[in-house]
ModelCIF file with pLDDT and N, C-alpha, C, O atoms, coordinates in Angstrom:
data_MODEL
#
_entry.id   MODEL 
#
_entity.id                         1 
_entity.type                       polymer 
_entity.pdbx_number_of_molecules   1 
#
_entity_poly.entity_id                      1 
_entity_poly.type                           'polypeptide(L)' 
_entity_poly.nstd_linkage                   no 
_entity_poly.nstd_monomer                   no 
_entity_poly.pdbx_seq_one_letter_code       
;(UNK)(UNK)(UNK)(UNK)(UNK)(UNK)(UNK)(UNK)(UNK)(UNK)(UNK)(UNK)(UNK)(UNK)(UNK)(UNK)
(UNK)(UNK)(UNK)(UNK)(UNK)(UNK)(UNK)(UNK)(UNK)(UNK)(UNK)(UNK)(UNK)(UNK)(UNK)(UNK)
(UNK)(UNK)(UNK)(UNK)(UNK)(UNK)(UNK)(UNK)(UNK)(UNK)(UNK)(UNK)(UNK)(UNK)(UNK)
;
_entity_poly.pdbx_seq_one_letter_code_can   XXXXXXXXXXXXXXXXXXXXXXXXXXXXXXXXXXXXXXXXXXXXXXX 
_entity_poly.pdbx_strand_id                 A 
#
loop_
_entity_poly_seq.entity_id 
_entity_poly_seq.num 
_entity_poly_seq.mon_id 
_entity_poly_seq.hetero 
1 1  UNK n 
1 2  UNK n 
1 3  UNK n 
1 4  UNK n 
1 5  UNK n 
1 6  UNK n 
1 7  UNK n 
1 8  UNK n 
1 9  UNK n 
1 10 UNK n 
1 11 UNK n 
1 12 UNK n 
1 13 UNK n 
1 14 UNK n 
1 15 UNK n 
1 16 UNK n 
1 17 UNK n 
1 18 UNK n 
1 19 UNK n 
1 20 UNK n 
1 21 UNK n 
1 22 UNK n 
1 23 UNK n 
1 24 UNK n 
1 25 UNK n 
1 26 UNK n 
1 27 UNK n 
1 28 UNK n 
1 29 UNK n 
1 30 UNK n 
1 31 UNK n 
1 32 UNK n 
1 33 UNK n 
1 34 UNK n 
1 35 UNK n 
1 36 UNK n 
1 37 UNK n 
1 38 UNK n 
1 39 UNK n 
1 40 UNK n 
1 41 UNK n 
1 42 UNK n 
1 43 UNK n 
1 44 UNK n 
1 45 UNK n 
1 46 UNK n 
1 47 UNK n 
#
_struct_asym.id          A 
_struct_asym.entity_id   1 
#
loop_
_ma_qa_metric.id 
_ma_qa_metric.mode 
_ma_qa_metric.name 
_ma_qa_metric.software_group_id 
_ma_qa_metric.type 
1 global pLDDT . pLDDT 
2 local  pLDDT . pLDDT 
#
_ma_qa_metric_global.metric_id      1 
_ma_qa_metric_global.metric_value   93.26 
_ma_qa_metric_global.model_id       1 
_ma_qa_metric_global.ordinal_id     1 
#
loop_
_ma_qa_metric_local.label_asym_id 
_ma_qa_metric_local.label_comp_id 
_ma_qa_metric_local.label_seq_id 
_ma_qa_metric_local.metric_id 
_ma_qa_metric_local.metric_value 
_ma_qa_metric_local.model_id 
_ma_qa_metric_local.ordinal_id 
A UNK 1  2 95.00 1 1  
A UNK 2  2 96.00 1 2  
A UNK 3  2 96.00 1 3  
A UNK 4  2 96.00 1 4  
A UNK 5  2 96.00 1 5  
A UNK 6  2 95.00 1 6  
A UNK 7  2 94.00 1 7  
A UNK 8  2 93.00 1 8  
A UNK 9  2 94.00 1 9  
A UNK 10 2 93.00 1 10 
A UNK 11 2 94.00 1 11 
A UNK 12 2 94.00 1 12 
A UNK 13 2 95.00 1 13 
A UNK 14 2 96.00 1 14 
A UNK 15 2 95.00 1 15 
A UNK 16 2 95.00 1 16 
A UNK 17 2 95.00 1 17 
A UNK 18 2 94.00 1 18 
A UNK 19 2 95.00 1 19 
A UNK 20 2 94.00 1 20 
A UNK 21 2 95.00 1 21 
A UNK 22 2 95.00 1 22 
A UNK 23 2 96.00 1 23 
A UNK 24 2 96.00 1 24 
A UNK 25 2 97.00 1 25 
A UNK 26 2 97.00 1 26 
A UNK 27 2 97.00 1 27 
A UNK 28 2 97.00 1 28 
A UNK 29 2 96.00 1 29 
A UNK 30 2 95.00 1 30 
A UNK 31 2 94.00 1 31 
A UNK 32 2 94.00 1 32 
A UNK 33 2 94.00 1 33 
A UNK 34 2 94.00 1 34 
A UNK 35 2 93.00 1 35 
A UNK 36 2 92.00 1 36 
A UNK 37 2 92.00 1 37 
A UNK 38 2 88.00 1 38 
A UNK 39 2 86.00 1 39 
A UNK 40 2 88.00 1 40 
A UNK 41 2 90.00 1 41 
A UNK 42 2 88.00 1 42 
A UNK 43 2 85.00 1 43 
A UNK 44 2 87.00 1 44 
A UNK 45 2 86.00 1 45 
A UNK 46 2 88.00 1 46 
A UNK 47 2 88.00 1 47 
#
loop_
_atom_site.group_PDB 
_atom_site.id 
_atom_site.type_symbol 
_atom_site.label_atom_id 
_atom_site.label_alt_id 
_atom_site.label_comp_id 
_atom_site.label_asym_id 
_atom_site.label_entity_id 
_atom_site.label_seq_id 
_atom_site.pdbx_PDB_ins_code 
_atom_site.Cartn_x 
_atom_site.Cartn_y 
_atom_site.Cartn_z 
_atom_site.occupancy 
_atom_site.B_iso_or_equiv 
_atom_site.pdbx_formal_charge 
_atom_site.auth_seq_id 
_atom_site.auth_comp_id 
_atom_site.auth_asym_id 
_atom_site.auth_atom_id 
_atom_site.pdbx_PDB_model_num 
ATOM 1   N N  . UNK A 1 1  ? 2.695  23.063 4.165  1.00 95.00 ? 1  UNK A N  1 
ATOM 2   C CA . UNK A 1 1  ? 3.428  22.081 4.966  1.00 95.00 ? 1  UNK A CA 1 
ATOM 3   C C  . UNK A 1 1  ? 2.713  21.870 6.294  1.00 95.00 ? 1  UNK A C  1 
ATOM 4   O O  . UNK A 1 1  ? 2.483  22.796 7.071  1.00 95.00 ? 1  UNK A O  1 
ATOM 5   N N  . UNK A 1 2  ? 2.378  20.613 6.509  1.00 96.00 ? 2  UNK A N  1 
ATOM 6   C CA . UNK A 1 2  ? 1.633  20.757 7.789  1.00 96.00 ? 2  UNK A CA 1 
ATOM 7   C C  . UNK A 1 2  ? 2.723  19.559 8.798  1.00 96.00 ? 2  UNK A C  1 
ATOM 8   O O  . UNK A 1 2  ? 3.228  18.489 8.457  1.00 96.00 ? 2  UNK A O  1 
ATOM 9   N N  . UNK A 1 3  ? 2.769  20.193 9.912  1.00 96.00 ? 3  UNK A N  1 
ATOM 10  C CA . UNK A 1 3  ? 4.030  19.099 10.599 1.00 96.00 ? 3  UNK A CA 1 
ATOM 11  C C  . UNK A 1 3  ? 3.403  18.836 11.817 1.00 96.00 ? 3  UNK A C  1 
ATOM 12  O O  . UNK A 1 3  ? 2.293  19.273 12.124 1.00 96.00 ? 3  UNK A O  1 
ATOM 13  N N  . UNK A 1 4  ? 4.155  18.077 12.558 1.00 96.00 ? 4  UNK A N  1 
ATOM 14  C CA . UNK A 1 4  ? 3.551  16.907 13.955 1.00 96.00 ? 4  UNK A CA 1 
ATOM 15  C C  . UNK A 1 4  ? 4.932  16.878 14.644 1.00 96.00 ? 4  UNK A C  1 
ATOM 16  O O  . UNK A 1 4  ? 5.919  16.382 14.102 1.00 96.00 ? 4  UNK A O  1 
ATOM 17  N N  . UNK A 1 5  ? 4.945  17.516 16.043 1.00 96.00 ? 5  UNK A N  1 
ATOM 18  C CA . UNK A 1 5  ? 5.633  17.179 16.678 1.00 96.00 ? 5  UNK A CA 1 
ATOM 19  C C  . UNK A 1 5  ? 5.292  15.298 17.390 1.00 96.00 ? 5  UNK A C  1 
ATOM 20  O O  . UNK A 1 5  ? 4.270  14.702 17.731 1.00 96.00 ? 5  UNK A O  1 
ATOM 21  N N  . UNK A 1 6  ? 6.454  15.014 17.344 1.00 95.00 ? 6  UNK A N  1 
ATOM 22  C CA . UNK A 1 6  ? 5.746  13.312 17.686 1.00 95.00 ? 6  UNK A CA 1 
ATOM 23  C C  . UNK A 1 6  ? 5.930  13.053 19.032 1.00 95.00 ? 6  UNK A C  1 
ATOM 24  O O  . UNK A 1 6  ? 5.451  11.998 19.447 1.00 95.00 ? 6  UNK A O  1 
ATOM 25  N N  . UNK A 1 7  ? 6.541  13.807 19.849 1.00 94.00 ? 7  UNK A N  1 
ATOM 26  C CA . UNK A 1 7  ? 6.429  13.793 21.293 1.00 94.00 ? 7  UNK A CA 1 
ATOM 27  C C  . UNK A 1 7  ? 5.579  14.131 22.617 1.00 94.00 ? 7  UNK A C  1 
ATOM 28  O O  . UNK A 1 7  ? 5.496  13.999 23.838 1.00 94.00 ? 7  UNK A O  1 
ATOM 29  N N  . UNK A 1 8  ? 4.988  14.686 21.403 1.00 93.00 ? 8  UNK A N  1 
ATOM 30  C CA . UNK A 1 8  ? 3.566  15.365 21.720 1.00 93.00 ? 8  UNK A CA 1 
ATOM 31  C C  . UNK A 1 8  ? 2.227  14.773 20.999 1.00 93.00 ? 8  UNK A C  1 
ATOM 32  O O  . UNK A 1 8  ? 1.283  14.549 21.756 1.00 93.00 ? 8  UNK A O  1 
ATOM 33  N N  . UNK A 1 9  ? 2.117  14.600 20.130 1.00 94.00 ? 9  UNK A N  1 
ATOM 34  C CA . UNK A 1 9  ? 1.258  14.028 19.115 1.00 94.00 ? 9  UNK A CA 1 
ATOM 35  C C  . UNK A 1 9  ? 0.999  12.408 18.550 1.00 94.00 ? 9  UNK A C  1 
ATOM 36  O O  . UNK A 1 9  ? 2.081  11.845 18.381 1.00 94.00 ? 9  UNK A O  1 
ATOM 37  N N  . UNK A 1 10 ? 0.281  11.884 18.353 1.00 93.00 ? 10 UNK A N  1 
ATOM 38  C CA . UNK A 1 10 ? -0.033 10.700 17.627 1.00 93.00 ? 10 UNK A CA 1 
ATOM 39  C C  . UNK A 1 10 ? 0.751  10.702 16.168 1.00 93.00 ? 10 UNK A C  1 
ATOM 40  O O  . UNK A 1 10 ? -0.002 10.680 15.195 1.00 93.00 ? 10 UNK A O  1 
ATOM 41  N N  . UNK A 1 11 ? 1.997  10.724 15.934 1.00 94.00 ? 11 UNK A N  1 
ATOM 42  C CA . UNK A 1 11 ? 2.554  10.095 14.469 1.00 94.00 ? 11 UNK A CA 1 
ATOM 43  C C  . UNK A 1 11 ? 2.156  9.107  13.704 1.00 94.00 ? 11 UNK A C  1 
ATOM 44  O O  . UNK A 1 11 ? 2.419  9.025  12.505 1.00 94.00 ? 11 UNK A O  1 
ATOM 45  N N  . UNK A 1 12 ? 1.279  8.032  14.564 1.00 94.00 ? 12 UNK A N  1 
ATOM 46  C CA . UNK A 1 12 ? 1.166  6.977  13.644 1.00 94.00 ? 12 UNK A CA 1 
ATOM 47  C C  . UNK A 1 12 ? -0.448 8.135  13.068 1.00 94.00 ? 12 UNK A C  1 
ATOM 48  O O  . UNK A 1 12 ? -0.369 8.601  11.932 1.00 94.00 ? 12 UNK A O  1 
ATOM 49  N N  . UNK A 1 13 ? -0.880 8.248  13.351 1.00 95.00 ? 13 UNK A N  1 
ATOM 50  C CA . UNK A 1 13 ? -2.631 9.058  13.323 1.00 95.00 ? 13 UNK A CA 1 
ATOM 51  C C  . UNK A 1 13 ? -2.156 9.423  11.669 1.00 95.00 ? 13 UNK A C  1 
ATOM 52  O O  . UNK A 1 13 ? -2.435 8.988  10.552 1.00 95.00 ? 13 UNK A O  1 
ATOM 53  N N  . UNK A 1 14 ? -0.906 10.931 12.489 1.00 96.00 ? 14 UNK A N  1 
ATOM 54  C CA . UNK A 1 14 ? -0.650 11.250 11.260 1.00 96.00 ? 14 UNK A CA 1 
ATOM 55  C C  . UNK A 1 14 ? -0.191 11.015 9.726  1.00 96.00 ? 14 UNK A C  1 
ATOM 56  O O  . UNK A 1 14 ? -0.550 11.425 8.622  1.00 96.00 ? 14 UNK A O  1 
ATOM 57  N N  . UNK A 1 15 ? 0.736  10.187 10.210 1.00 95.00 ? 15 UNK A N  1 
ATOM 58  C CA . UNK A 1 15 ? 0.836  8.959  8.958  1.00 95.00 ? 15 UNK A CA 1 
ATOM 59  C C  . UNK A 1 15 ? 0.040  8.603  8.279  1.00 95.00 ? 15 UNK A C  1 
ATOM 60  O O  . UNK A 1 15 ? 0.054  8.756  7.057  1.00 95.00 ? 15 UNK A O  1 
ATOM 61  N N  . UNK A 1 16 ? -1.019 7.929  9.065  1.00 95.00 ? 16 UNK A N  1 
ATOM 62  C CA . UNK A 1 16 ? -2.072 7.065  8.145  1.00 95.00 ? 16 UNK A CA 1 
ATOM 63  C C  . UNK A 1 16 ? -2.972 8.404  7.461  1.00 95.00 ? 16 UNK A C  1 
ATOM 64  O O  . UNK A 1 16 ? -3.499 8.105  6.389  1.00 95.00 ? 16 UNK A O  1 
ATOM 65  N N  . UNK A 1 17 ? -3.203 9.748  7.904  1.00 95.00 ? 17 UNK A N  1 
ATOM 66  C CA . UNK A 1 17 ? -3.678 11.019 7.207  1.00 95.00 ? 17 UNK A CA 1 
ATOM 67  C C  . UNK A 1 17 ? -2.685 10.845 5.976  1.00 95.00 ? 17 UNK A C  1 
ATOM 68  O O  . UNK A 1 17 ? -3.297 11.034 4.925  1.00 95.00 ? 17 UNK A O  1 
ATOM 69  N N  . UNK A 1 18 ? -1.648 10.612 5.824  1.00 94.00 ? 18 UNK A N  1 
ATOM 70  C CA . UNK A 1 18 ? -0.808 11.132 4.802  1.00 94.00 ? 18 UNK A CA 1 
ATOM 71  C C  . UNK A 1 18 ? -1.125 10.072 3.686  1.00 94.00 ? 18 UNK A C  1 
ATOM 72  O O  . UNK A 1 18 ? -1.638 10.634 2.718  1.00 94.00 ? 18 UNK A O  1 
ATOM 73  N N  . UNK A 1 19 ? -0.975 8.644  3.504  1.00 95.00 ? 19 UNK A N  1 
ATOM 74  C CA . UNK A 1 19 ? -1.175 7.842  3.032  1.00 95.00 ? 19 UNK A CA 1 
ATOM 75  C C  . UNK A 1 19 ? -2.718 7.699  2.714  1.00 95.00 ? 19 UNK A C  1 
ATOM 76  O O  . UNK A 1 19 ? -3.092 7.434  1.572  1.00 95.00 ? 19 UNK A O  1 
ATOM 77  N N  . UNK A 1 20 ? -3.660 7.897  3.829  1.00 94.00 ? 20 UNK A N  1 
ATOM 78  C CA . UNK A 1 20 ? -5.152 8.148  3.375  1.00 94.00 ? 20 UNK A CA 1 
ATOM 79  C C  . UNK A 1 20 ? -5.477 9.724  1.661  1.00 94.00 ? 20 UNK A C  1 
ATOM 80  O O  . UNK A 1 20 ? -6.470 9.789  0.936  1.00 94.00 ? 20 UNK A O  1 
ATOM 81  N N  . UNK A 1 21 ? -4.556 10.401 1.633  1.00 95.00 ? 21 UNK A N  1 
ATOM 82  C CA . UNK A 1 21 ? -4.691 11.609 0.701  1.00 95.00 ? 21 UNK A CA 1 
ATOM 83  C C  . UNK A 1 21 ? -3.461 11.383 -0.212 1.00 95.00 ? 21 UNK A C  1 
ATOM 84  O O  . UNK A 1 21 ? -3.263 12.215 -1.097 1.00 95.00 ? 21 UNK A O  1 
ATOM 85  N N  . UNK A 1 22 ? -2.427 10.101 -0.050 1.00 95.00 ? 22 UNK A N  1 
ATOM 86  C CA . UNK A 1 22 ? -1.462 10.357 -0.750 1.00 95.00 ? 22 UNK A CA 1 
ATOM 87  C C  . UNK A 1 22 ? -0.106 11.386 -0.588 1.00 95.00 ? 22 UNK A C  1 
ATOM 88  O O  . UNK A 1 22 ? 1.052  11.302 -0.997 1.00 95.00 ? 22 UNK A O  1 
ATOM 89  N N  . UNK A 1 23 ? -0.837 12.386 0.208  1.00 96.00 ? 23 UNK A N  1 
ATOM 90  C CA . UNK A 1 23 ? 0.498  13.247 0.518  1.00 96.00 ? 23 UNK A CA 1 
ATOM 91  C C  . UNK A 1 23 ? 2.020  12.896 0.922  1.00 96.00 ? 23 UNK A C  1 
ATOM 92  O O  . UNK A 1 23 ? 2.200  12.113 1.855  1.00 96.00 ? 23 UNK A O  1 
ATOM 93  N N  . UNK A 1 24 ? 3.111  13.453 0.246  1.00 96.00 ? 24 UNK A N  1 
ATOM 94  C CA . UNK A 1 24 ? 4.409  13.203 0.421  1.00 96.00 ? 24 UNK A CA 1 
ATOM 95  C C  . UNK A 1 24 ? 4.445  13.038 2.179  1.00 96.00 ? 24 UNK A C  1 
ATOM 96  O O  . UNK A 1 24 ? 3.419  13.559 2.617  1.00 96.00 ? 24 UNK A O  1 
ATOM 97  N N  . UNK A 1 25 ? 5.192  12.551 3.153  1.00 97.00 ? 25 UNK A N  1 
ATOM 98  C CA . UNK A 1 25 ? 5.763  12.496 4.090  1.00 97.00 ? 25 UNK A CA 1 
ATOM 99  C C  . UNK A 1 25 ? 7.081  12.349 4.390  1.00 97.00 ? 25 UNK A C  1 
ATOM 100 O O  . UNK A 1 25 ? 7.787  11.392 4.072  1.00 97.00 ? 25 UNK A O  1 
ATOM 101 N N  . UNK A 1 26 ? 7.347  13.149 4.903  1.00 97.00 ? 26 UNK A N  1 
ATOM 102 C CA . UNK A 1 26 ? 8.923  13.879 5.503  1.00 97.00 ? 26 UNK A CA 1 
ATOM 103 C C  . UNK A 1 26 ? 9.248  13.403 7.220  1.00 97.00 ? 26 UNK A C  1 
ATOM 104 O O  . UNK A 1 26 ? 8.857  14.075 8.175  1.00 97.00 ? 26 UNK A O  1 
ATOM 105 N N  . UNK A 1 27 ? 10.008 12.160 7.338  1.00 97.00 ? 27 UNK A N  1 
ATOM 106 C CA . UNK A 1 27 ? 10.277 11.725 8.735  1.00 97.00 ? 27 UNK A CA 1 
ATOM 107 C C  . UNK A 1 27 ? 11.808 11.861 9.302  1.00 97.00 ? 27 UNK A C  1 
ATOM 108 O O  . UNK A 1 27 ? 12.805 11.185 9.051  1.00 97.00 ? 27 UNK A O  1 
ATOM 109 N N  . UNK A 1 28 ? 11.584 13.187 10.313 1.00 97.00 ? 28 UNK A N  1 
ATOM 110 C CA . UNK A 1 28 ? 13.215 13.237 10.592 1.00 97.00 ? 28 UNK A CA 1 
ATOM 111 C C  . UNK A 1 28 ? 13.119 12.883 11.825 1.00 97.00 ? 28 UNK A C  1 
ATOM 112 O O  . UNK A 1 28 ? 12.690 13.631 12.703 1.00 97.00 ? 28 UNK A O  1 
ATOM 113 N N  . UNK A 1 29 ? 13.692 11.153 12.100 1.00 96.00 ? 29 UNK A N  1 
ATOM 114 C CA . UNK A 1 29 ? 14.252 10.361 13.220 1.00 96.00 ? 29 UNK A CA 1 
ATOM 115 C C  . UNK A 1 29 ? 14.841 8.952  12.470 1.00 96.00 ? 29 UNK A C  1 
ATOM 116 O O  . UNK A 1 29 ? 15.252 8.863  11.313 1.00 96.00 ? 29 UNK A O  1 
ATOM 117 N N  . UNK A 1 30 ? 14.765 8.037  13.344 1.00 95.00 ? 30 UNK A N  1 
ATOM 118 C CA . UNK A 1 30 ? 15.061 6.808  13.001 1.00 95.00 ? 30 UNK A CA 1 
ATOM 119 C C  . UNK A 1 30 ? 14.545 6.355  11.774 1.00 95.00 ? 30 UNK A C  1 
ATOM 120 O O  . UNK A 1 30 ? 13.633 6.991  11.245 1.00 95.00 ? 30 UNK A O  1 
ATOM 121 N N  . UNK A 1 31 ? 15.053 5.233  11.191 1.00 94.00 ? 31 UNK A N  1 
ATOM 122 C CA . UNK A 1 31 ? 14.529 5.063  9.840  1.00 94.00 ? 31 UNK A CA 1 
ATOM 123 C C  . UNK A 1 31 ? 13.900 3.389  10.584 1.00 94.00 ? 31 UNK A C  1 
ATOM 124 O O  . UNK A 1 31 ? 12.986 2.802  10.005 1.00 94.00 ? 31 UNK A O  1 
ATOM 125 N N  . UNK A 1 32 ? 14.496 2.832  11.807 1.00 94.00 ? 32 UNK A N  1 
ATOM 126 C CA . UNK A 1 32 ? 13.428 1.742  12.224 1.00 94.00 ? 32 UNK A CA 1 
ATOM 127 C C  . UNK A 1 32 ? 12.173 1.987  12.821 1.00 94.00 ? 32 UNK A C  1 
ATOM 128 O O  . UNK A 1 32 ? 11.199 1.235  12.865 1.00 94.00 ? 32 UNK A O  1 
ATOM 129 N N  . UNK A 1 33 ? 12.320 3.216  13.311 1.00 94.00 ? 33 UNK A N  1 
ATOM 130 C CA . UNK A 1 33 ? 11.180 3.916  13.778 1.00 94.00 ? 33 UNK A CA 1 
ATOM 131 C C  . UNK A 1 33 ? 9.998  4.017  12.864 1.00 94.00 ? 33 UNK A C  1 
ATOM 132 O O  . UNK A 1 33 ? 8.801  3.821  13.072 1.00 94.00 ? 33 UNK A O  1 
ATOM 133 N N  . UNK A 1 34 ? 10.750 4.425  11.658 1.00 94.00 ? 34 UNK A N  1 
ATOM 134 C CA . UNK A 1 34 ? 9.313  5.341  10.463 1.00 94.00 ? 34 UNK A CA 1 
ATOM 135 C C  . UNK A 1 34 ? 8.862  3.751  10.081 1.00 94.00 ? 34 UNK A C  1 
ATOM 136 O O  . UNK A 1 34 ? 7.737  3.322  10.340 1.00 94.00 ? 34 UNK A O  1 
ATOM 137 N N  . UNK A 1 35 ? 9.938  2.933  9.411  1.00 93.00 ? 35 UNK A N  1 
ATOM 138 C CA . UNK A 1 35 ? 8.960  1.616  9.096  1.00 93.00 ? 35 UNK A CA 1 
ATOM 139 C C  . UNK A 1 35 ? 8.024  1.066  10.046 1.00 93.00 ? 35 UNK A C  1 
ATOM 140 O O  . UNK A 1 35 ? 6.876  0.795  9.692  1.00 93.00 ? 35 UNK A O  1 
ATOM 141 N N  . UNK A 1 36 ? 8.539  0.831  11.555 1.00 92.00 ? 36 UNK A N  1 
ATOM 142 C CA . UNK A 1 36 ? 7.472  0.412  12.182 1.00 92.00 ? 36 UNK A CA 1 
ATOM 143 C C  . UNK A 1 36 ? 6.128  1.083  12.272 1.00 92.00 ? 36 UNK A C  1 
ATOM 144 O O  . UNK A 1 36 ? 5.097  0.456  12.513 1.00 92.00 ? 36 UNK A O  1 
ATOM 145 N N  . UNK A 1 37 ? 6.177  2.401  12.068 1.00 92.00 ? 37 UNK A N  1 
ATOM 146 C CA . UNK A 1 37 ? 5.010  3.349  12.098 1.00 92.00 ? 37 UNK A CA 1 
ATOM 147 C C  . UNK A 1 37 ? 4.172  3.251  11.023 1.00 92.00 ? 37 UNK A C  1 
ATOM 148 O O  . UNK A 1 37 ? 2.961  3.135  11.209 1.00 92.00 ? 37 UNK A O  1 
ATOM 149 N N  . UNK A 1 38 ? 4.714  3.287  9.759  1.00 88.00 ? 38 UNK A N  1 
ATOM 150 C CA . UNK A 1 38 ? 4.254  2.796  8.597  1.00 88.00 ? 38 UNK A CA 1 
ATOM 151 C C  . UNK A 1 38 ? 3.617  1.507  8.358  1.00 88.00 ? 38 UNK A C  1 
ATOM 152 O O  . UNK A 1 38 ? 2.787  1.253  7.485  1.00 88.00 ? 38 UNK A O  1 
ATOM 153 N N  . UNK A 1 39 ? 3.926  1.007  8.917  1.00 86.00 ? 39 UNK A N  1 
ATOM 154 C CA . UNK A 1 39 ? 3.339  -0.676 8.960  1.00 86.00 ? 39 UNK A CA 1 
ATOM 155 C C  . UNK A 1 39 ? 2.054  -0.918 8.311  1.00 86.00 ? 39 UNK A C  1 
ATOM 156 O O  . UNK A 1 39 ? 1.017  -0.305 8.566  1.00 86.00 ? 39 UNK A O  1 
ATOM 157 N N  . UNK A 1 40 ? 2.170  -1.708 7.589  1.00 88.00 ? 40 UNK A N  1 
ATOM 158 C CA . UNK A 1 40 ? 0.736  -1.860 6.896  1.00 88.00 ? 40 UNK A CA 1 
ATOM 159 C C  . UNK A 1 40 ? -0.175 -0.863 6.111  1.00 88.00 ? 40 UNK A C  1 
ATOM 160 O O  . UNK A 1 40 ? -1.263 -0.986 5.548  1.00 88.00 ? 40 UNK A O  1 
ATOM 161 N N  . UNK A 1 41 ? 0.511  -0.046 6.256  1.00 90.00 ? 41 UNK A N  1 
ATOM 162 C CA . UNK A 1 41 ? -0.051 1.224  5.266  1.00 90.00 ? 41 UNK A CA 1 
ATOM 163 C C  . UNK A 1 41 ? -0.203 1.176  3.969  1.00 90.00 ? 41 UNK A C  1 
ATOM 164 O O  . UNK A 1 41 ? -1.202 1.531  3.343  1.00 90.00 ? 41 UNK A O  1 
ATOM 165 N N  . UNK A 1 42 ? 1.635  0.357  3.185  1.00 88.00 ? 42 UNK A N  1 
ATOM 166 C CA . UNK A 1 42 ? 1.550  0.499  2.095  1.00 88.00 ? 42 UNK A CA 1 
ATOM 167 C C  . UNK A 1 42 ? 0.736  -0.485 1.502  1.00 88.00 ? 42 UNK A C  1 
ATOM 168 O O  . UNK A 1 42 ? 0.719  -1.639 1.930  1.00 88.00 ? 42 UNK A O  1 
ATOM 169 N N  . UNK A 1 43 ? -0.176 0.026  0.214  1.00 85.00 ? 43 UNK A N  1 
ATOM 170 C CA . UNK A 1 43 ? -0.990 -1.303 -0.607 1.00 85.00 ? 43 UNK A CA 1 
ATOM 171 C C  . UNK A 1 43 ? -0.703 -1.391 -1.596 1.00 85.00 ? 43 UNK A C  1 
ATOM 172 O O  . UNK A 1 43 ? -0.450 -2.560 -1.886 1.00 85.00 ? 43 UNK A O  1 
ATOM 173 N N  . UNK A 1 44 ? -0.529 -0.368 -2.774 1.00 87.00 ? 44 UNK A N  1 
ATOM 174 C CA . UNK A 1 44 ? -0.086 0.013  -3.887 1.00 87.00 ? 44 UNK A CA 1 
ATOM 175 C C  . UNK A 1 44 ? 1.097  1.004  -4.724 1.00 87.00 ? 44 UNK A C  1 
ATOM 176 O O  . UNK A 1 44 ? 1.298  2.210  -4.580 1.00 87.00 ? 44 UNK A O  1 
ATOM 177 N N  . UNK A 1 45 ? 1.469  0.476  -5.220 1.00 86.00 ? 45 UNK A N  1 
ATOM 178 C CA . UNK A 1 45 ? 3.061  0.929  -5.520 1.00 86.00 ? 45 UNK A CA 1 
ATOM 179 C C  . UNK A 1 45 ? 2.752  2.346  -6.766 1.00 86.00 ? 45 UNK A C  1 
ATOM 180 O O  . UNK A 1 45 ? 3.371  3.373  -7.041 1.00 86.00 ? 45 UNK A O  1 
ATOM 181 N N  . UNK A 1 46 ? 1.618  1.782  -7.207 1.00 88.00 ? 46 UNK A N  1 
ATOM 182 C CA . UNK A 1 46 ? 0.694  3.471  -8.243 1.00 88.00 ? 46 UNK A CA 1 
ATOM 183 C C  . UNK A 1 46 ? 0.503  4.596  -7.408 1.00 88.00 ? 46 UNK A C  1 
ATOM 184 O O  . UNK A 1 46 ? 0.838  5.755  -7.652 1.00 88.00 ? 46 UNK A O  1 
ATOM 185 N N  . UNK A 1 47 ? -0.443 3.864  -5.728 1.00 88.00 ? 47 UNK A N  1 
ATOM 186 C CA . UNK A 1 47 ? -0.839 4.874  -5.136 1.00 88.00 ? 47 UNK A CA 1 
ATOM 187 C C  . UNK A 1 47 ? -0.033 5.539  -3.831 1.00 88.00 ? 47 UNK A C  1 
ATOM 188 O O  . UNK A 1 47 ? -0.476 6.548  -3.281 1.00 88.00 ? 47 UNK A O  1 
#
């Protein structure tokens, strides 16, 4: 499990790490928050 405090840290960075390897991601805050962070990430619904 590797985690990111986001008050401290770049979340979007980490995000795009997660989506770059596929790895599951686990976001506990806002759910308008995580989409905006996510933005443009997703490409494929396989990958």
């Amino acid at each position: 499990c590797l985690s990111l405090d986001g008050r401290k840290n770049d979340a979007r960075s980490f995000i795009f790490d997660g989506f770059k390897y596929h790895n599951p991601i686990i976001f506990i805050g806002a759910l308008g928050i995580a989409v905006r962070m996510m933005k443009d990430l997703s490409q494929d619904k396989l990958k």
